[in-house]
C-alpha atoms as a PDB file:
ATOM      1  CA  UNK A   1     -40.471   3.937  17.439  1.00  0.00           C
ATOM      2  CA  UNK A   2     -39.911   5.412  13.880  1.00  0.00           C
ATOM      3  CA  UNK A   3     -42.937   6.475  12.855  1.00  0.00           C
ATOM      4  CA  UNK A   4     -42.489   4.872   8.761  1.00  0.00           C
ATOM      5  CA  UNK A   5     -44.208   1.853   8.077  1.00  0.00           C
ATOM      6  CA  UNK A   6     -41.809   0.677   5.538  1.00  0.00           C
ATOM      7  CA  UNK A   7     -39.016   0.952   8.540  1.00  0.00           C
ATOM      8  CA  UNK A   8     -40.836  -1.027  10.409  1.00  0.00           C
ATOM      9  CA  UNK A   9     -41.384  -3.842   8.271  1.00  0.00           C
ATOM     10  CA  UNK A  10     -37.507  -3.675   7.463  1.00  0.00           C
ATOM     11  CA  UNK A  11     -37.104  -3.397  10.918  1.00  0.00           C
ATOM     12  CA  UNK A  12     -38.641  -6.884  11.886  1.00  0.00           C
ATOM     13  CA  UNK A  13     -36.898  -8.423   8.584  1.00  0.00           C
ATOM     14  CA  UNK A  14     -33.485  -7.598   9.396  1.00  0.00           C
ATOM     15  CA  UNK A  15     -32.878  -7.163  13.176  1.00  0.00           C
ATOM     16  CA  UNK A  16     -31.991  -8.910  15.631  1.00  0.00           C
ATOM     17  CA  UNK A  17     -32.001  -9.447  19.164  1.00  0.00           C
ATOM     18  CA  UNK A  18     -29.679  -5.861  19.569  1.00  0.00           C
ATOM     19  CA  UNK A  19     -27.566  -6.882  22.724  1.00  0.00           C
ATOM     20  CA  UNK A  20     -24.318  -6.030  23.593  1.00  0.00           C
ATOM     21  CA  UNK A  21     -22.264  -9.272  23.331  1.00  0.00           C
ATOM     22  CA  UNK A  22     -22.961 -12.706  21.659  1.00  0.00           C
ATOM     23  CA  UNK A  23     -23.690 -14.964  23.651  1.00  0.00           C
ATOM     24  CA  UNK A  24     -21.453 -18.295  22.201  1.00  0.00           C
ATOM     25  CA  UNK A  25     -18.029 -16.177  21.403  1.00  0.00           C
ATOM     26  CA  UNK A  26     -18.050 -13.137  24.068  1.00  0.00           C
ATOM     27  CA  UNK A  27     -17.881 -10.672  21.196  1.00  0.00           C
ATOM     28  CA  UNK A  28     -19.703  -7.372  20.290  1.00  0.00           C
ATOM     29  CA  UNK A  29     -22.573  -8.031  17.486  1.00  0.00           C
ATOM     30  CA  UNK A  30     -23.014  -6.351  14.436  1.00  0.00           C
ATOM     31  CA  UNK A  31     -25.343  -2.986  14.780  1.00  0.00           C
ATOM     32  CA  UNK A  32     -28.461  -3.660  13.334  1.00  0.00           C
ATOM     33  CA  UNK A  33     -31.882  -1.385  12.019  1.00  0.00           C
ATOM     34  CA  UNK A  34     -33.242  -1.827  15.715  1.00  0.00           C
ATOM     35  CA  UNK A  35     -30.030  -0.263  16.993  1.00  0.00           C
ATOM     36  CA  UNK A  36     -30.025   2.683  14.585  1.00  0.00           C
ATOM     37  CA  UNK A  37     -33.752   2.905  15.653  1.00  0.00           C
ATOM     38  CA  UNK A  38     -33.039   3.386  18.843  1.00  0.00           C
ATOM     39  CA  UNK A  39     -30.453   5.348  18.126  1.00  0.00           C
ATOM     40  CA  UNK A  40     -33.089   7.711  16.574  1.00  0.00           C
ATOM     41  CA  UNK A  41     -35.888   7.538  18.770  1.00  0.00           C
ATOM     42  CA  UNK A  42     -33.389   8.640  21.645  1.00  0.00           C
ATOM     43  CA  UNK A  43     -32.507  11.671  19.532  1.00  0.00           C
ATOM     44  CA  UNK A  44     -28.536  10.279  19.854  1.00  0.00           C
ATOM     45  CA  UNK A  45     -26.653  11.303  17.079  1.00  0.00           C
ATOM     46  CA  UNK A  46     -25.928   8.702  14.685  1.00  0.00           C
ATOM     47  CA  UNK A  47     -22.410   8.265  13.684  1.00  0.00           C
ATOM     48  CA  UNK A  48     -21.119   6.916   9.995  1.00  0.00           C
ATOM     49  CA  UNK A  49     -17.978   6.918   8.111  1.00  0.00           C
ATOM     50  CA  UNK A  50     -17.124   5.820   4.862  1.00  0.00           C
ATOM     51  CA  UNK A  51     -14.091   3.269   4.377  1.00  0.00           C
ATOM     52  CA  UNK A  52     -12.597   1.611   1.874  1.00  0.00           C
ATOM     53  CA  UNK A  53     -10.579  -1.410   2.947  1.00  0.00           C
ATOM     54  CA  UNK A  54      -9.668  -3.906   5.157  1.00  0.00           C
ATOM     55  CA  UNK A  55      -7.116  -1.663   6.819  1.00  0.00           C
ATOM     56  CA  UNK A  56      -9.531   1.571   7.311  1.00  0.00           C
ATOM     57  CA  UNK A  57     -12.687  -0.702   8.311  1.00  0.00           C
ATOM     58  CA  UNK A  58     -11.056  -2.234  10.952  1.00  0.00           C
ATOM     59  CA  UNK A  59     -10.276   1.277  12.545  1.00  0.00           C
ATOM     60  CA  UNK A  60     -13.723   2.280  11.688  1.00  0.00           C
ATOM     61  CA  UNK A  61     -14.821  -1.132  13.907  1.00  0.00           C
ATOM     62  CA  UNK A  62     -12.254  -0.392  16.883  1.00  0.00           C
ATOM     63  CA  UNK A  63     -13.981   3.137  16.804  1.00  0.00           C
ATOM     64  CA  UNK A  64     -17.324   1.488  17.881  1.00  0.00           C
ATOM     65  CA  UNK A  65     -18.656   3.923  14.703  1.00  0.00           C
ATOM     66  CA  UNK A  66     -22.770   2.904  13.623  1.00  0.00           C
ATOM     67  CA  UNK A  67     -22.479   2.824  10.088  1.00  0.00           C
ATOM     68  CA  UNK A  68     -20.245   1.879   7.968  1.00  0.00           C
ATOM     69  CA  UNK A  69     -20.818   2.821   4.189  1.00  0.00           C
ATOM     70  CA  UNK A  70     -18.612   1.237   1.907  1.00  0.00           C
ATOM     71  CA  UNK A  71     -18.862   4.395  -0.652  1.00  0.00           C
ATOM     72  CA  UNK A  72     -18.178   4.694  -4.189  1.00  0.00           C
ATOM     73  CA  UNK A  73     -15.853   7.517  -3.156  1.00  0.00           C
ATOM     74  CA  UNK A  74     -13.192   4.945  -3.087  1.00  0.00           C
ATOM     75  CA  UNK A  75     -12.864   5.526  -7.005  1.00  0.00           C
ATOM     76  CA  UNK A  76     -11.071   8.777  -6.122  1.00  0.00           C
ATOM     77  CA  UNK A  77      -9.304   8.187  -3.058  1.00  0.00           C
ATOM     78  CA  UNK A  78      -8.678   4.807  -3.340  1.00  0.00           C
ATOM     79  CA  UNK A  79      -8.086   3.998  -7.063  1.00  0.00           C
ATOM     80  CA  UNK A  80      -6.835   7.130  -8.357  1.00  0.00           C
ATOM     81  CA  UNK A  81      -9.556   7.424 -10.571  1.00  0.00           C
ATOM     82  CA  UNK A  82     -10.972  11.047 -11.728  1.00  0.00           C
ATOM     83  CA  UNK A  83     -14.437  10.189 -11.419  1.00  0.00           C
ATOM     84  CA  UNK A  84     -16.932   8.175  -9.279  1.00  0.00           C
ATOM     85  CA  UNK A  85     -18.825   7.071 -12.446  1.00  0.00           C
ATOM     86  CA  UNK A  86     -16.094   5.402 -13.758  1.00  0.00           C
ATOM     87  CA  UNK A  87     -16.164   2.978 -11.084  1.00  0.00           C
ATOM     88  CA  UNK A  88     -16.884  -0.772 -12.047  1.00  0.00           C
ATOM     89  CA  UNK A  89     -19.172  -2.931 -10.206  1.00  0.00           C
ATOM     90  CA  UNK A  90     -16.542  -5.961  -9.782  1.00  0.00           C
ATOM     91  CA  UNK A  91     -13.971  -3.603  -8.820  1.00  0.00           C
ATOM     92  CA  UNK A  92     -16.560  -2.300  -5.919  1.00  0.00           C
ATOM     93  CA  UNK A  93     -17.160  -5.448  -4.988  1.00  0.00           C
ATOM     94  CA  UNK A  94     -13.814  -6.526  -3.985  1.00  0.00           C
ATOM     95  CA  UNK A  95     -13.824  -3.347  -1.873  1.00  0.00           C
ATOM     96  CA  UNK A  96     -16.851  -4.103  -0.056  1.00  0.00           C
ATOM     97  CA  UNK A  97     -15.547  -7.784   1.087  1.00  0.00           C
ATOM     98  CA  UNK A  98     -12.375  -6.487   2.098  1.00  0.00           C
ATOM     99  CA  UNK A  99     -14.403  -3.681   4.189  1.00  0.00           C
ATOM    100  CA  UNK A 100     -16.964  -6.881   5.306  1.00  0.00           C
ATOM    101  CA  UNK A 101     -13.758  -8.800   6.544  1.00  0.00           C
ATOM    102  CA  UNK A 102     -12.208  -5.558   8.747  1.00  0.00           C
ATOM    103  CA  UNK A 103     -15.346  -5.191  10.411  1.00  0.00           C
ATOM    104  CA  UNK A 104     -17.555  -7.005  12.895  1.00  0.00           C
ATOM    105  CA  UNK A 105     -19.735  -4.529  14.600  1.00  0.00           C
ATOM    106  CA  UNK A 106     -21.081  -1.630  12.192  1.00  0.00           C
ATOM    107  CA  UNK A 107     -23.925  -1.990  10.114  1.00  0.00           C
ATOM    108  CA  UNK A 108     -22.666  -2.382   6.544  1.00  0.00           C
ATOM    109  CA  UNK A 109     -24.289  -0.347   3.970  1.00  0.00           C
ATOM    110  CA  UNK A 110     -22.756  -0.152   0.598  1.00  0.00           C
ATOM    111  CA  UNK A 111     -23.363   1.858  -2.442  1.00  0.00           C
ATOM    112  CA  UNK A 112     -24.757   1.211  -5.659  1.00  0.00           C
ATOM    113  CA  UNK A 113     -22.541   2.350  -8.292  1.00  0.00           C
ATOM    114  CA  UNK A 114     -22.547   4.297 -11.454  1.00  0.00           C
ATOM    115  CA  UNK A 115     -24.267   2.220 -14.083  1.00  0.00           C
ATOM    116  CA  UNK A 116     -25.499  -0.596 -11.585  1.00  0.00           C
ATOM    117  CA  UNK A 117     -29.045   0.336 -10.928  1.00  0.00           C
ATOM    118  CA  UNK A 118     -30.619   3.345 -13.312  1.00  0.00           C
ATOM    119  CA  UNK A 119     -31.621   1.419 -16.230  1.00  0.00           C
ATOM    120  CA  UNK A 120     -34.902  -0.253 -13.952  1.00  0.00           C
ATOM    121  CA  UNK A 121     -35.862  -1.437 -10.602  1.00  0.00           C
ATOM    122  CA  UNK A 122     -34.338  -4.999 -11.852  1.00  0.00           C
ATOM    123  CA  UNK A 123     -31.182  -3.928 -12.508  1.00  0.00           C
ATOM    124  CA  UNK A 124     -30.975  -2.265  -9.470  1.00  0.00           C
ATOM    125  CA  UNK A 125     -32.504  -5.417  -7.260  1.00  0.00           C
ATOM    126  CA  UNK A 126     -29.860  -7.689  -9.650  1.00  0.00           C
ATOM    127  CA  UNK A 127     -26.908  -5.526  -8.178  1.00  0.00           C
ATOM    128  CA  UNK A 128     -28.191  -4.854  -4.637  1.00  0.00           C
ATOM    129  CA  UNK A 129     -28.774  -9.082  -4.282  1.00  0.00           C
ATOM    130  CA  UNK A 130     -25.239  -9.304  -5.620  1.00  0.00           C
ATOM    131  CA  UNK A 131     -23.701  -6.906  -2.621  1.00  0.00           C
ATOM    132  CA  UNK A 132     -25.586  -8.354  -0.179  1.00  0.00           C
ATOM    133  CA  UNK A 133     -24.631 -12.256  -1.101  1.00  0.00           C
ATOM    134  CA  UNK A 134     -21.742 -11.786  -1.960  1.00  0.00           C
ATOM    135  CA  UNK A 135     -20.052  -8.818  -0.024  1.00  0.00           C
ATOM    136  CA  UNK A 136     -22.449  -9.728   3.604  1.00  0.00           C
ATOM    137  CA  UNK A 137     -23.535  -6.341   3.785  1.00  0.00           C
ATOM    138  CA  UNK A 138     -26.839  -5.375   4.894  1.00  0.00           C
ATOM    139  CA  UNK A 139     -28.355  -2.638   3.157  1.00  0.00           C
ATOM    140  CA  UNK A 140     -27.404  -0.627  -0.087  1.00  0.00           C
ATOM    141  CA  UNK A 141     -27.405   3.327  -0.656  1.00  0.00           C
ATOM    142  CA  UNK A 142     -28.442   4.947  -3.701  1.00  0.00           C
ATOM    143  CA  UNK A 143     -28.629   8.274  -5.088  1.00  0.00           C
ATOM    144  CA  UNK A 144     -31.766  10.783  -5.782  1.00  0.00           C
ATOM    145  CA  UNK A 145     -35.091  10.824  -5.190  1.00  0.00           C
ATOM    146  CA  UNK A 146     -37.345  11.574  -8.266  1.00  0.00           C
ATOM    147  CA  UNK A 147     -40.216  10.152  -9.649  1.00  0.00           C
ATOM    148  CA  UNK A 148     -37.658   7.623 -12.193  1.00  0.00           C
ATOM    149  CA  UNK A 149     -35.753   6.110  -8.737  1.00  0.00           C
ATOM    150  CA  UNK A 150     -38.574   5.875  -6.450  1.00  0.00           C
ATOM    151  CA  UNK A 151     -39.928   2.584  -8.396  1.00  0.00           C
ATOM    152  CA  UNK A 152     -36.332   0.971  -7.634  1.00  0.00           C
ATOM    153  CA  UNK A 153     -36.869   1.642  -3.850  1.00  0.00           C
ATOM    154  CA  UNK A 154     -39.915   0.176  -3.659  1.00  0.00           C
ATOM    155  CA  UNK A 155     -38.615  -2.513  -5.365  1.00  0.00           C
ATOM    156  CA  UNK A 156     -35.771  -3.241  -3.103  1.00  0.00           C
ATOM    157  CA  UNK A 157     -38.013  -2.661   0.368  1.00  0.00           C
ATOM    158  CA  UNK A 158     -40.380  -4.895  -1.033  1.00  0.00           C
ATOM    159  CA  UNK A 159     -38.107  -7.800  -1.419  1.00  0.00           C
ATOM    160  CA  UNK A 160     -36.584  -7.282   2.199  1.00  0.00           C
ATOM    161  CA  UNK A 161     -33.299  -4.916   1.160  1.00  0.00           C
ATOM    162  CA  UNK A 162     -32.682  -1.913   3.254  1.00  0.00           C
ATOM    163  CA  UNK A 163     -32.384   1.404   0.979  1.00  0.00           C
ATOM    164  CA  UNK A 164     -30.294   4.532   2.259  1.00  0.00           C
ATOM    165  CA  UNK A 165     -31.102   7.408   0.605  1.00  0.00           C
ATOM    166  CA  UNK A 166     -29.003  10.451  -0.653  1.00  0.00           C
ATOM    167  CA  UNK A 167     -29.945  13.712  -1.796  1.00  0.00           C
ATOM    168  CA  UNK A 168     -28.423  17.168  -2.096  1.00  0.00           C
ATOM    169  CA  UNK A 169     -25.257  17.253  -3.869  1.00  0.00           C
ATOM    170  CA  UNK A 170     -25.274  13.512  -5.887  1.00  0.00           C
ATOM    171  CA  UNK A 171     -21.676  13.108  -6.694  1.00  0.00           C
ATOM    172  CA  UNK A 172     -22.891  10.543  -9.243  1.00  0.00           C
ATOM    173  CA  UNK A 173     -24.633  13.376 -10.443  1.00  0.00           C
ATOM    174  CA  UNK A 174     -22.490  16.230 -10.807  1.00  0.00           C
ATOM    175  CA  UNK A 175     -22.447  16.325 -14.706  1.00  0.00           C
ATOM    176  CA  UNK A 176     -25.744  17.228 -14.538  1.00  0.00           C
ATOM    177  CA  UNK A 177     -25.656  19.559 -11.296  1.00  0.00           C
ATOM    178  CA  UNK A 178     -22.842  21.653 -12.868  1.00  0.00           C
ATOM    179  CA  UNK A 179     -19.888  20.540 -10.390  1.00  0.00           C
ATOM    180  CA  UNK A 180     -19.647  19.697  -6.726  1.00  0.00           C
ATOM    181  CA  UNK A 181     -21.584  22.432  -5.412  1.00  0.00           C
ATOM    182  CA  UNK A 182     -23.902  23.424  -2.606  1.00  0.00           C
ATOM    183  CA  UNK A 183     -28.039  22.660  -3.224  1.00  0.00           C
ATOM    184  CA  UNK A 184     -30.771  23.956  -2.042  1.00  0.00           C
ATOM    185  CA  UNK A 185     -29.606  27.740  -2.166  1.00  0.00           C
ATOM    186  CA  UNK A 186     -32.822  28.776  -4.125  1.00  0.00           C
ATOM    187  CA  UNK A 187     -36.718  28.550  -3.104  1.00  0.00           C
ATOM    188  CA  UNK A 188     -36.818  25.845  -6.212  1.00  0.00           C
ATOM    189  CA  UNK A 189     -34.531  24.008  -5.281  1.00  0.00           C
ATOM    190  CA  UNK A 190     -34.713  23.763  -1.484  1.00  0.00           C
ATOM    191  CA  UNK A 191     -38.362  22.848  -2.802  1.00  0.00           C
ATOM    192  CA  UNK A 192     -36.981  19.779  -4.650  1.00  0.00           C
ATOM    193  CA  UNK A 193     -34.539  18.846  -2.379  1.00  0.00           C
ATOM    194  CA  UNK A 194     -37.470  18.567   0.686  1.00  0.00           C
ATOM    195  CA  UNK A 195     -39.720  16.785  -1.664  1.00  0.00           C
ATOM    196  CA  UNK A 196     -37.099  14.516  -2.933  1.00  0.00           C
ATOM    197  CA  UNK A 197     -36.729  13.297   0.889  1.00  0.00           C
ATOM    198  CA  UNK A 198     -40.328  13.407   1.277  1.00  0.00           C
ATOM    199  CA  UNK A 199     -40.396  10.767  -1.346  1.00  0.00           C
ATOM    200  CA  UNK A 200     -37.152   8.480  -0.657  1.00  0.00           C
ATOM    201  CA  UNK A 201     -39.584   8.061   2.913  1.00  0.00           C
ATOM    202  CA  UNK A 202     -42.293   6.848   1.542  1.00  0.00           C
ATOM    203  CA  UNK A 203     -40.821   4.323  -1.120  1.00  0.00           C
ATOM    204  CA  UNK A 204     -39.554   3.122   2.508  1.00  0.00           C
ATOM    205  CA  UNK A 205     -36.402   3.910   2.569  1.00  0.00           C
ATOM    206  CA  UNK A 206     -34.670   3.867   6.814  1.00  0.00           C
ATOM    207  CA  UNK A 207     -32.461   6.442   6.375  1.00  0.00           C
ATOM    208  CA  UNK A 208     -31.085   9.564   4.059  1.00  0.00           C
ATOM    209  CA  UNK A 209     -27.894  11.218   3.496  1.00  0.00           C
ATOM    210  CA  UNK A 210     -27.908  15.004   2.851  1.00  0.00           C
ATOM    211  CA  UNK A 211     -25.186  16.197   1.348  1.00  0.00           C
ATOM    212  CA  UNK A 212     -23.851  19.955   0.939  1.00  0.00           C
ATOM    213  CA  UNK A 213     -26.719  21.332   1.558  1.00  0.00           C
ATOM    214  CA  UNK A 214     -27.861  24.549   4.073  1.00  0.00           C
ATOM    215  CA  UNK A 215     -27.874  24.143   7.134  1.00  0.00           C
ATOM    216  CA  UNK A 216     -31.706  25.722   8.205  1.00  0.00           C
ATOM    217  CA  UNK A 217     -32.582  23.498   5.147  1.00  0.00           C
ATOM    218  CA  UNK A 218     -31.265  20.469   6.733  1.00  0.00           C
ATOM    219  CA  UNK A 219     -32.438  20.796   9.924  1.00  0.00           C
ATOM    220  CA  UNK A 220     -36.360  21.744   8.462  1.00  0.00           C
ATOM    221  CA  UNK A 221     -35.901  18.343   6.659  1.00  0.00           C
ATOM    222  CA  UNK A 222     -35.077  16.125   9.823  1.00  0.00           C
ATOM    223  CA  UNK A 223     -37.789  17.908  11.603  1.00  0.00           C
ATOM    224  CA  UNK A 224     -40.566  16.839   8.999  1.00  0.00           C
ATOM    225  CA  UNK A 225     -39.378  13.277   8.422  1.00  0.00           C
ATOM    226  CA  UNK A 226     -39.689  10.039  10.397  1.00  0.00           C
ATOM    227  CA  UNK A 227     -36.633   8.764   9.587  1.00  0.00           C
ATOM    228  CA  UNK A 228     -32.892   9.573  10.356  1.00  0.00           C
ATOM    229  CA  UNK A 229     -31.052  11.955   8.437  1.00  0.00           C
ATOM    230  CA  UNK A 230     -27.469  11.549   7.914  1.00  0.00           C
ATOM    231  CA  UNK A 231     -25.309  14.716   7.196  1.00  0.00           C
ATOM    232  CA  UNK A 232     -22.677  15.926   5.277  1.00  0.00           C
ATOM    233  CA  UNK A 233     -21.791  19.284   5.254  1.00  0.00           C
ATOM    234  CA  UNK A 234     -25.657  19.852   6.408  1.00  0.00           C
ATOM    235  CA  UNK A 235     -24.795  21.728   9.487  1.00  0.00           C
ATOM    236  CA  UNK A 236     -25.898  19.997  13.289  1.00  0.00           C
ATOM    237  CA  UNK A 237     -28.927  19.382  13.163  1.00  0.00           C
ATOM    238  CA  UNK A 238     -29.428  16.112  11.262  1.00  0.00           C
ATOM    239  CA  UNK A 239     -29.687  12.886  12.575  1.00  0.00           C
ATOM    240  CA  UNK A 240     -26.512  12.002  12.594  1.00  0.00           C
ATOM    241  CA  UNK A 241     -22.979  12.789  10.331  1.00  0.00           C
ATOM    242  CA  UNK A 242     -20.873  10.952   7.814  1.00  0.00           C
ATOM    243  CA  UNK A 243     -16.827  11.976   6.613  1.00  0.00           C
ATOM    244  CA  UNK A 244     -14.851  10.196   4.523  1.00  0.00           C
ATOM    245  CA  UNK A 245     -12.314   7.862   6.426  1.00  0.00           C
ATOM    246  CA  UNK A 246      -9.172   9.551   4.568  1.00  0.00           C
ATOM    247  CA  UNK A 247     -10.500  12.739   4.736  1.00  0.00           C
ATOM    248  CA  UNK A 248     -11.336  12.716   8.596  1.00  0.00           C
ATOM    249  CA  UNK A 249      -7.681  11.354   8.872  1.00  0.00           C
ATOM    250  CA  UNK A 250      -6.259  13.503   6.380  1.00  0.00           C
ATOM    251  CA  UNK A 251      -4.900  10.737   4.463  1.00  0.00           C
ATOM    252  CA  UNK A 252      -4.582  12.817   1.270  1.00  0.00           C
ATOM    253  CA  UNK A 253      -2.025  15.050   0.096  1.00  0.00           C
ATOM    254  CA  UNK A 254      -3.136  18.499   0.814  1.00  0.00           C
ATOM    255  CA  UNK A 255      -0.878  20.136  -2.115  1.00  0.00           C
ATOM    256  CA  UNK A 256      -2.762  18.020  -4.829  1.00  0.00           C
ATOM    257  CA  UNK A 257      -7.044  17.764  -3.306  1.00  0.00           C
ATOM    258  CA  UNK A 258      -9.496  20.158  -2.170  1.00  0.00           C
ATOM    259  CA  UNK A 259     -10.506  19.756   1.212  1.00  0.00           C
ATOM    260  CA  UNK A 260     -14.466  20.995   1.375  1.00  0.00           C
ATOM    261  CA  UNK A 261     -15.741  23.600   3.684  1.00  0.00           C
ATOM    262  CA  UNK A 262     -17.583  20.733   5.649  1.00  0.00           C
ATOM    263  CA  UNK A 263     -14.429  18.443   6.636  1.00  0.00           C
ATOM    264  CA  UNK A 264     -12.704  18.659  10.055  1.00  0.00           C
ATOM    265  CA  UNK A 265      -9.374  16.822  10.084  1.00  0.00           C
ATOM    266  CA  UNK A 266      -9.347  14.587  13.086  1.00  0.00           C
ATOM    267  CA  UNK A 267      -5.829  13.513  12.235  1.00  0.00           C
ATOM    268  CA  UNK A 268      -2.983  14.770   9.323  1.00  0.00           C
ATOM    269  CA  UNK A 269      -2.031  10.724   8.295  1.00  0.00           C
ATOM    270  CA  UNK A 270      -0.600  12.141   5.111  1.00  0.00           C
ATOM    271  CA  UNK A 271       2.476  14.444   6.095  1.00  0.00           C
ATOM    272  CA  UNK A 272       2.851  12.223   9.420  1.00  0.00           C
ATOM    273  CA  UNK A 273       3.274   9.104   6.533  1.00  0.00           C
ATOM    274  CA  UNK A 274       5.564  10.893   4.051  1.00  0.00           C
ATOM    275  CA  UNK A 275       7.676  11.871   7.088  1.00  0.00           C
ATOM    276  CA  UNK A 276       7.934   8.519   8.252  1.00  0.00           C
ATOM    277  CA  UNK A 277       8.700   7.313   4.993  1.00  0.00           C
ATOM    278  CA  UNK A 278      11.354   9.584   4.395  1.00  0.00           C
ATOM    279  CA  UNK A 279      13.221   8.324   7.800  1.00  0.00           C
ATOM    280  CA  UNK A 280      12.952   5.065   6.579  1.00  0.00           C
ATOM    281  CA  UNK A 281      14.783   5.751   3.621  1.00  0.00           C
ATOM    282  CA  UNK A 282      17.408   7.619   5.290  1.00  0.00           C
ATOM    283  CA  UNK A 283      17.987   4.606   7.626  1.00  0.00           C
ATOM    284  CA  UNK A 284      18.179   2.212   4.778  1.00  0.00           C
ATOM    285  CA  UNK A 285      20.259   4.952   3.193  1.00  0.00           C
ATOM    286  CA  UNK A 286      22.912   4.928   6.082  1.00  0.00           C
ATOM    287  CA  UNK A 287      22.680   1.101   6.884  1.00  0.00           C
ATOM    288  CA  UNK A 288      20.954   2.625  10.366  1.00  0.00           C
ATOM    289  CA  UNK A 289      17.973   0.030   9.404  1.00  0.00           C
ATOM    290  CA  UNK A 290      17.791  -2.849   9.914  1.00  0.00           C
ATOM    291  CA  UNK A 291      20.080  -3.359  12.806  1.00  0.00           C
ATOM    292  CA  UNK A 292      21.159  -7.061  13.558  1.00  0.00           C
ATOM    293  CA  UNK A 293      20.684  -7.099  17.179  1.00  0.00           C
ATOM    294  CA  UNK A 294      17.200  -5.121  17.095  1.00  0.00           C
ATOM    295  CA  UNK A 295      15.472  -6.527  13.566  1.00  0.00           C
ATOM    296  CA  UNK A 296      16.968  -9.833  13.050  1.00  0.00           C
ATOM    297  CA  UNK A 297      17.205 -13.412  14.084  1.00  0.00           C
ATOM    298  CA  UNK A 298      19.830 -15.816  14.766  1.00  0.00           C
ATOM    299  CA  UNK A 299      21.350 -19.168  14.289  1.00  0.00           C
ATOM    300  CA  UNK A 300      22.664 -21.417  16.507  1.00  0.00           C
ATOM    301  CA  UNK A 301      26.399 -21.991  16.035  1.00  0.00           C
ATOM    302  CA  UNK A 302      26.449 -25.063  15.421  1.00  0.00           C
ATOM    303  CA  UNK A 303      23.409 -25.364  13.177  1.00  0.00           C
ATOM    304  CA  UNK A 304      25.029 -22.357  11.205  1.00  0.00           C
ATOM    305  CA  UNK A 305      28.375 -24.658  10.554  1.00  0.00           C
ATOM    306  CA  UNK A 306      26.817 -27.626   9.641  1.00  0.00           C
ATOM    307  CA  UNK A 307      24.801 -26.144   7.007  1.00  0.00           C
ATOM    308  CA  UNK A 308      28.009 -24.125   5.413  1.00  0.00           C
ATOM    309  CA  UNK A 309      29.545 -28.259   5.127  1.00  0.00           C
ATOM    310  CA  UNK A 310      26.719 -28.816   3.178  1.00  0.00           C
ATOM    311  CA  UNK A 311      26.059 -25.976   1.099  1.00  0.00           C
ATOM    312  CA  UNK A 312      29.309 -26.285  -0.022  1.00  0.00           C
ATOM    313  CA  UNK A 313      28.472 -30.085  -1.293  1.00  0.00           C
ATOM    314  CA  UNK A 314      25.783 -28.273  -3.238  1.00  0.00           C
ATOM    315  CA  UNK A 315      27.206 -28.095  -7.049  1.00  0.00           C
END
């Protein structure tokens, strides 16, 4: 068993029994803390993705994937917006019931936004109580882990909320971390970055994300802690690894965004999309789509003449 006292105690508050199927509808139930537990205590890897809809949570739910983090990443890949920080909290929100309603077996962790929880521990338990009760998702993820956010974890394990945390490169951050770059490259701040985690554990956090940072780094950091460890572009030897659903898929156009170092295209969605596209066009183009025998339906004769007698009554 994890060795954290604070996972514990979220562990009896939020799990259930963690079989296979329920046991009144024949379906798979939702992961849970105790199956992420055992997950970690086995040393298997733990598997997350981040998606954004109903559309990509559902394939993230037919992929039997752990966790899935609704992500504030959907601001740029989603919305078309330049910046996570821009995001809005009601505008998350509607993402993170559409991802709730696409998927019935992951555990559902969501962010907490730009703006949402900073200002104090209230804020952030005012926000986190409005994900969970409103978007049914069962733990919230937020970002850093210095002496100013550790109060707001606290705060949230205290009152029964599970609390992911994140460290490394902070997109929420990046202002102040000069761009999207790679952390813990210097004896300072591979120092930070390890006590930062060191923290986020014992405020009581269950898991943390570390993101872009070196790989030895990583790995000395999931040795030390008691908790999982959830990588991105952090090297093998985490806990377990989280992409982005569109960029795992390679749902974005590869002409107009940078594809990081630490992304492996499972799929190319994008070009495969625009292609299909285009022969749609070209069949609509040259009356090749849609053909009456293969795409439509008919009318009985006689059905068909009766209502020409009286349409044509219609003035």
């Amino acid at each position: 068993m994890i060795g954290s006292k604070s996972f514990n105690v979220l562990f009896r508050s939020f799990s259930v029994s963690a079989s296979k199927f329920s046991s009144f509808n024949g379906r798979a139930t939702r992961k849970t803390l105790a199956d992420i537990s055992k997950l970690y205590t086995s040393k298997q890897p733990i598997s997350m993705v981040t998606s954004h809809d109903f559309i990509t949570s559902r394939m993230v739910d037919s992929a039997d994937i752990d966790i899935n983090l609704i992500g504030d990443s959907l601001a740029n890949t989603t919305l078309g917006l330049e910046d996570t920080n821009e995001l809005e909290l009601e505008e998350f929100l509607y993402h993170v019931k559409s991802v709730r309603r696409g998927n019935e077996s992951s555990l559902l962790i969501a962010d907490l936004p730009f703006g949402t929880y900073e200002l104090s521990p209230e804020q952030a338990l005012e926000t986190s109580i409005k994900l969970i009760k409103y978007g049914r998702i069962q733990g919230v993820k937020l970002e850093g882990g210095s002496e100013v956010i550790l109060p707001t974890i606290k705060k949230l394990v205290d009152v029964g909320i599970p609390v992911m945390g994140h460290v490394g490169l902070t997109p929420q951050k990046h202002n102040a971390l000069g761009g999207y770059k790679l952390q813990g490259t210097s004896i300072e701040s591979a120092v930070q970055v390890y006590q930062e985690c060191l923290n986020i554990e014992k405020a009581g956090a269950f898991a943390i994300v570390l993101e872009c940072i070196p790989n030895k780094l990583a790995e000395y950091i999931t040795d030390k802690l008691s908790i999982p460890t959830i990588g991105i572009g952090a090297g093998p030897g985490t806990s377990g690894q989280v992409l982005v659903v569109s960029d795992l898929l390679g749902m974005k156009n590869p002409d107009e965004n940078h594809i990081a170092k630490f992304v492996k295209h499972y799929e190319t969605f994008y070009p495969k999309g625009v292609q299909a596209l285009s022969e749609y066009r070209d069949d609509v183009k040259s009356k090749q789509f849609p053909l009456a025998d293969d795409h439509g339906y008919k009318i009985k004769r006689d059905v068909f003449e009766e209502f020409k007698k009286q349409a044509n009554l219609i003035k």
